[in-house]
N, C-alpha and C. Protein backbone atom coordinates (compact mmCIF):
# COMPACT_ATOMS: atom_id res chain seq x y z
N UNK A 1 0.86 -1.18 0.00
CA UNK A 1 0.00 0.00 0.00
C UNK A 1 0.90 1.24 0.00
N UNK A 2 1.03 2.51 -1.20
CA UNK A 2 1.52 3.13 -1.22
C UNK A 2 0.92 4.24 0.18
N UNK A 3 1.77 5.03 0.18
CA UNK A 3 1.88 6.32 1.44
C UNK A 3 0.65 7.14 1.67
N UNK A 4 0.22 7.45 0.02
CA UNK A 4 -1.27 7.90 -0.28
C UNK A 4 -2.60 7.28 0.43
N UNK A 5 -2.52 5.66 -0.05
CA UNK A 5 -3.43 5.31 0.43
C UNK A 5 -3.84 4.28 2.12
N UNK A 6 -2.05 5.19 2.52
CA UNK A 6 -2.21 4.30 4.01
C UNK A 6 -2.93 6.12 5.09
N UNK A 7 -2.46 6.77 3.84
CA UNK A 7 -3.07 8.25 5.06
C UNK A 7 -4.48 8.06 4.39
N UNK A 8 -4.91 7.77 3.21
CA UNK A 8 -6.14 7.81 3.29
C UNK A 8 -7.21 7.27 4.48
N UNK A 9 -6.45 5.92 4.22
CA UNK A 9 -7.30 4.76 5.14
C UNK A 9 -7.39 5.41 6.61
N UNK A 10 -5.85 5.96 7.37
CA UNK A 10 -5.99 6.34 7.86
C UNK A 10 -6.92 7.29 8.97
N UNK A 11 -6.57 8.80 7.69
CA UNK A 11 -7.83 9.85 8.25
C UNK A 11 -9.08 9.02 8.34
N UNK A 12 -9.04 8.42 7.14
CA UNK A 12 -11.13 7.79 6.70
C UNK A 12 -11.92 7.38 8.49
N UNK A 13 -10.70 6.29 8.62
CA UNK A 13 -10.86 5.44 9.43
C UNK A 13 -10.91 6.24 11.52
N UNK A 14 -10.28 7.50 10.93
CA UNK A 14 -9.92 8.03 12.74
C UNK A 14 -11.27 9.45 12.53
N UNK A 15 -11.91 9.66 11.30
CA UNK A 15 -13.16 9.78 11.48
C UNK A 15 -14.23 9.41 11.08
N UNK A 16 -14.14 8.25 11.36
CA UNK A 16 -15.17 7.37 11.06
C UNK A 16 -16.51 7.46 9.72
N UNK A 17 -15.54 7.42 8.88
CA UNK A 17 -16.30 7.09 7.34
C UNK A 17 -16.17 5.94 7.26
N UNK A 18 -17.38 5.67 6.26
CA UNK A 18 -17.24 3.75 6.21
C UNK A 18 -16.17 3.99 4.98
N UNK A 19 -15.86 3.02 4.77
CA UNK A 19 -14.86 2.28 3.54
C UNK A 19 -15.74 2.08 2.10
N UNK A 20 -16.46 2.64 2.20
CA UNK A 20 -17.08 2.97 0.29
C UNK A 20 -17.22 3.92 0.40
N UNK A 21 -16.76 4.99 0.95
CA UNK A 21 -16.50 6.46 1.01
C UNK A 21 -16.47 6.96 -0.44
N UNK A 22 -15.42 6.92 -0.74
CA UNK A 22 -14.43 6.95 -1.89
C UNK A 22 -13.33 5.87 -2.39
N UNK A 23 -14.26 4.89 -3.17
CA UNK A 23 -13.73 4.19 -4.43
C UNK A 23 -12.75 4.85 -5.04
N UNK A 24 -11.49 3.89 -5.41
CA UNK A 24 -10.19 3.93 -6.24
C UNK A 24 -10.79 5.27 -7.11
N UNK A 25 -11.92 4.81 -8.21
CA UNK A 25 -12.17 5.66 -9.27
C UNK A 25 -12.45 7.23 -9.09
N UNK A 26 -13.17 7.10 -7.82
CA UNK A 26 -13.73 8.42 -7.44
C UNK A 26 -12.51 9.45 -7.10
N UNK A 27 -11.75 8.93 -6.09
CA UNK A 27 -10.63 9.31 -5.81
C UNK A 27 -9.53 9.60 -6.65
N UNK A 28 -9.05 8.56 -7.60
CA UNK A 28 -8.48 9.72 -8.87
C UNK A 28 -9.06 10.47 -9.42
N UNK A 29 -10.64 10.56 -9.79
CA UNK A 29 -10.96 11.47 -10.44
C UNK A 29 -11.03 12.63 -9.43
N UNK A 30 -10.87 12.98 -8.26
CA UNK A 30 -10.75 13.60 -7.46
C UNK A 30 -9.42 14.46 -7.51
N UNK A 31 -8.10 13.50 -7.64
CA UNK A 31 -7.04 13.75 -7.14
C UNK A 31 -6.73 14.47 -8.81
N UNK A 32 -6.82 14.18 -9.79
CA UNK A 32 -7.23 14.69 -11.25
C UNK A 32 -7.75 15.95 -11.17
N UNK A 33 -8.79 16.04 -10.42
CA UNK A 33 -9.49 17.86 -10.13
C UNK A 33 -8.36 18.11 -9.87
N UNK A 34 -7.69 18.41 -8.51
CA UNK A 34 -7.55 19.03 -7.66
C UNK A 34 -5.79 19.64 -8.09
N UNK A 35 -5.54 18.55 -8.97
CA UNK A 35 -4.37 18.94 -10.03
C UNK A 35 -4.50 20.10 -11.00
N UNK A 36 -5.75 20.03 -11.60
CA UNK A 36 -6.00 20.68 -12.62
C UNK A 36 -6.19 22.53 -12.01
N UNK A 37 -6.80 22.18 -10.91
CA UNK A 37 -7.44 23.33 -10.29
C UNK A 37 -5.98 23.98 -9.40
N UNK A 38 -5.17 23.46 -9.27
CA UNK A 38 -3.72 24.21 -8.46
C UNK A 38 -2.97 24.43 -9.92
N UNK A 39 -3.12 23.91 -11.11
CA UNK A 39 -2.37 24.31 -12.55
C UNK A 39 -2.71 25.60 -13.13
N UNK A 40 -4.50 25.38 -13.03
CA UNK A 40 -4.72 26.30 -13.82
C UNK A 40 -5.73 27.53 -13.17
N UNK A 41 -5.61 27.59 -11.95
CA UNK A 41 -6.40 28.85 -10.81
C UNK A 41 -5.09 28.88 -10.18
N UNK A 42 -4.87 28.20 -8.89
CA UNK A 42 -3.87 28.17 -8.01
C UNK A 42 -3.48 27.06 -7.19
N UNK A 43 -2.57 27.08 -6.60
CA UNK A 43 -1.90 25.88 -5.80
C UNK A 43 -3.11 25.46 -4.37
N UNK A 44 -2.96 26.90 -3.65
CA UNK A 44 -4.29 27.01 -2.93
C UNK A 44 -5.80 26.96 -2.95
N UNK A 45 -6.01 27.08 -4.15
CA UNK A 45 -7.48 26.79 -3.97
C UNK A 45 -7.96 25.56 -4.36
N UNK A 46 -6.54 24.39 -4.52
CA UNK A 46 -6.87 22.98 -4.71
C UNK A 46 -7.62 21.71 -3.51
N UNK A 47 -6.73 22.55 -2.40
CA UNK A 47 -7.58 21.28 -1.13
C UNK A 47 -9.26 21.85 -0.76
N UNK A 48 -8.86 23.92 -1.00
CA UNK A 48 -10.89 24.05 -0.97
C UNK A 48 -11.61 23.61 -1.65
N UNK A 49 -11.07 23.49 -3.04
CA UNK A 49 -12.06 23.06 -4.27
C UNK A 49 -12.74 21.89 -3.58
N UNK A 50 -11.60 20.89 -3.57
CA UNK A 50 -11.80 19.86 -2.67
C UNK A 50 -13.12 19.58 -2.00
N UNK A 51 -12.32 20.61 -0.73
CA UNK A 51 -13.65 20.54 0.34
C UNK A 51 -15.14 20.88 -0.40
N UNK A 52 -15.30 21.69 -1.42
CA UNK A 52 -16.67 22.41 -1.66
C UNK A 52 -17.01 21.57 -2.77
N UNK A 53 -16.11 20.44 -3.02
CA UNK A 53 -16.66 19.50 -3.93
C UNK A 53 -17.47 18.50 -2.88
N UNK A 54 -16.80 18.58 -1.80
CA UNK A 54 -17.47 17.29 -0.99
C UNK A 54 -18.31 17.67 -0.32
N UNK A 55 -18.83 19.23 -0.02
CA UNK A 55 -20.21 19.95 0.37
C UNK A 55 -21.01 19.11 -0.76
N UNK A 56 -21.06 19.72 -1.93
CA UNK A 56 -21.75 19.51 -2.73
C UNK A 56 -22.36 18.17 -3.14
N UNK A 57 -21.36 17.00 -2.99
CA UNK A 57 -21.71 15.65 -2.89
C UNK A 57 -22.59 15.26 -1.64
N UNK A 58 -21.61 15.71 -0.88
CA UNK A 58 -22.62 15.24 0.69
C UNK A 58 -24.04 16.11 0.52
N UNK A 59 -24.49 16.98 0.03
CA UNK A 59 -25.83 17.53 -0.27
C UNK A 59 -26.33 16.91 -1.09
N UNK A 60 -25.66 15.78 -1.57
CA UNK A 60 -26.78 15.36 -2.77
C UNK A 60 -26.21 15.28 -4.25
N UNK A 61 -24.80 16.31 -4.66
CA UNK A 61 -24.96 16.43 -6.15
C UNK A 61 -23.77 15.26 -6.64
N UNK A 62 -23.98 14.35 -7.58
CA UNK A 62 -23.26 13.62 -7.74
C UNK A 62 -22.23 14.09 -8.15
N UNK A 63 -20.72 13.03 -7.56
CA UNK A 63 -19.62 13.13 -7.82
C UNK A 63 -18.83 13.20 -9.14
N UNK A 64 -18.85 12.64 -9.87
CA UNK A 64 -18.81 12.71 -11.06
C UNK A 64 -19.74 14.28 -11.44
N UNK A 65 -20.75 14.66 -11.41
CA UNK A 65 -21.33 15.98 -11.83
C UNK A 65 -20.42 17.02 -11.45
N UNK A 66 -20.04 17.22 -9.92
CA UNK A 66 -19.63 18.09 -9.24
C UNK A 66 -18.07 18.12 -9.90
N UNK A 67 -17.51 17.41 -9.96
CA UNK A 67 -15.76 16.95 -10.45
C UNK A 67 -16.16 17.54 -11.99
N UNK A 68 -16.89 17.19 -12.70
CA UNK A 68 -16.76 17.73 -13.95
C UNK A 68 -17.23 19.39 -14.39
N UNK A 69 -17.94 19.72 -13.29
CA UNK A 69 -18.34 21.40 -13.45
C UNK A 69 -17.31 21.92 -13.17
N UNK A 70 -16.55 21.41 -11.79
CA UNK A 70 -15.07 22.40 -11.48
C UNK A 70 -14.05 22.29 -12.26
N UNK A 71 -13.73 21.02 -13.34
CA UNK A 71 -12.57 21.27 -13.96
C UNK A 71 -13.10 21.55 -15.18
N UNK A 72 -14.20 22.30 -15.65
CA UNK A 72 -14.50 22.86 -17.16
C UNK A 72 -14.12 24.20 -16.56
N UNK A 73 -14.71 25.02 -14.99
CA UNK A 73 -14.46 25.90 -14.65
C UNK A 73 -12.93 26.37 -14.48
N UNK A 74 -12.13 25.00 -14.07
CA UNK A 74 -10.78 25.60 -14.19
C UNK A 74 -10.25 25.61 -15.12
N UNK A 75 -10.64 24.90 -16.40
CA UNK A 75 -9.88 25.00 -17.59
C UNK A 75 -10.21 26.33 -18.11
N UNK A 76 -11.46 27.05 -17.60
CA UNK A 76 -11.76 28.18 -18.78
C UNK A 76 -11.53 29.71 -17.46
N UNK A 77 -10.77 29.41 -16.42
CA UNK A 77 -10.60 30.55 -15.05
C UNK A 77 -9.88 31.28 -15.91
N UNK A 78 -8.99 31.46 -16.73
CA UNK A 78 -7.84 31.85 -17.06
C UNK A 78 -7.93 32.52 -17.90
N UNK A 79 -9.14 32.19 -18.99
CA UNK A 79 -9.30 32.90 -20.27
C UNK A 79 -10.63 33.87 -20.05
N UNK A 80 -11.54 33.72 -18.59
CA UNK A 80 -12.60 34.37 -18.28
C UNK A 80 -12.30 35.52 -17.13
N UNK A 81 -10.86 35.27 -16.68
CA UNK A 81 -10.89 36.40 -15.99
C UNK A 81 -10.01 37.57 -16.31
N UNK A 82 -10.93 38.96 -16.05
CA UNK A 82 -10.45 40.00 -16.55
C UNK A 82 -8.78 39.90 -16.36
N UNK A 83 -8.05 40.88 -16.49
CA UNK A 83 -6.86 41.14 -16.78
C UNK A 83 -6.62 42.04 -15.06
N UNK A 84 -4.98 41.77 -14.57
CA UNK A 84 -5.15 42.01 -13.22
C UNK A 84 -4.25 43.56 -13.79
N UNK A 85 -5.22 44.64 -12.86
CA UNK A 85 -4.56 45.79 -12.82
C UNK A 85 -3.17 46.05 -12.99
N UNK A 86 -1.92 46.91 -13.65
CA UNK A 86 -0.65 46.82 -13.24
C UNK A 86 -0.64 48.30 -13.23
């Protein structure tokens, strides 16, 4: 078990999520966001994305839905936001 998935098990396990939490698949496609979103917004707003991806699931909106709205949003942050004052 690589390092990744012994802290996963870990945290999961010391707050008590069951173990179908997050499936292999879900979780790269997760870890895939959260890449995309520190590349192409910032480094920092990759573990919030995160978190406000997993608001959004835990309310109800599927995972896969939620993962695919934020990385169309981060692919297009860059070309939609104005130009920064100099």
């Amino acid at each position: 078990m690589d390092e990744l998935q012994r802290w996963f098990e870990t945290v999961r396990r010391r707050l008590a999520i069951g173990d179908d939490a997050l499936p292999a698949d879900a979780r790269d496609r997760l870890l895939d966001l959260t890449r995309d979103v520190a590349h192409d917004v910032a480094r920092p707003a990759a573990p919030l994305t995160a978190f406000l991806v997993g608001l959004a699931v835990g309310a109800g909106r599927p995972l896969e839905d939620a993962v695919e709205t934020v990385r169309r949003l981060a692919a297009e942050w860059n070309t939609t936001q104005p130009e920064s004052a100099s």
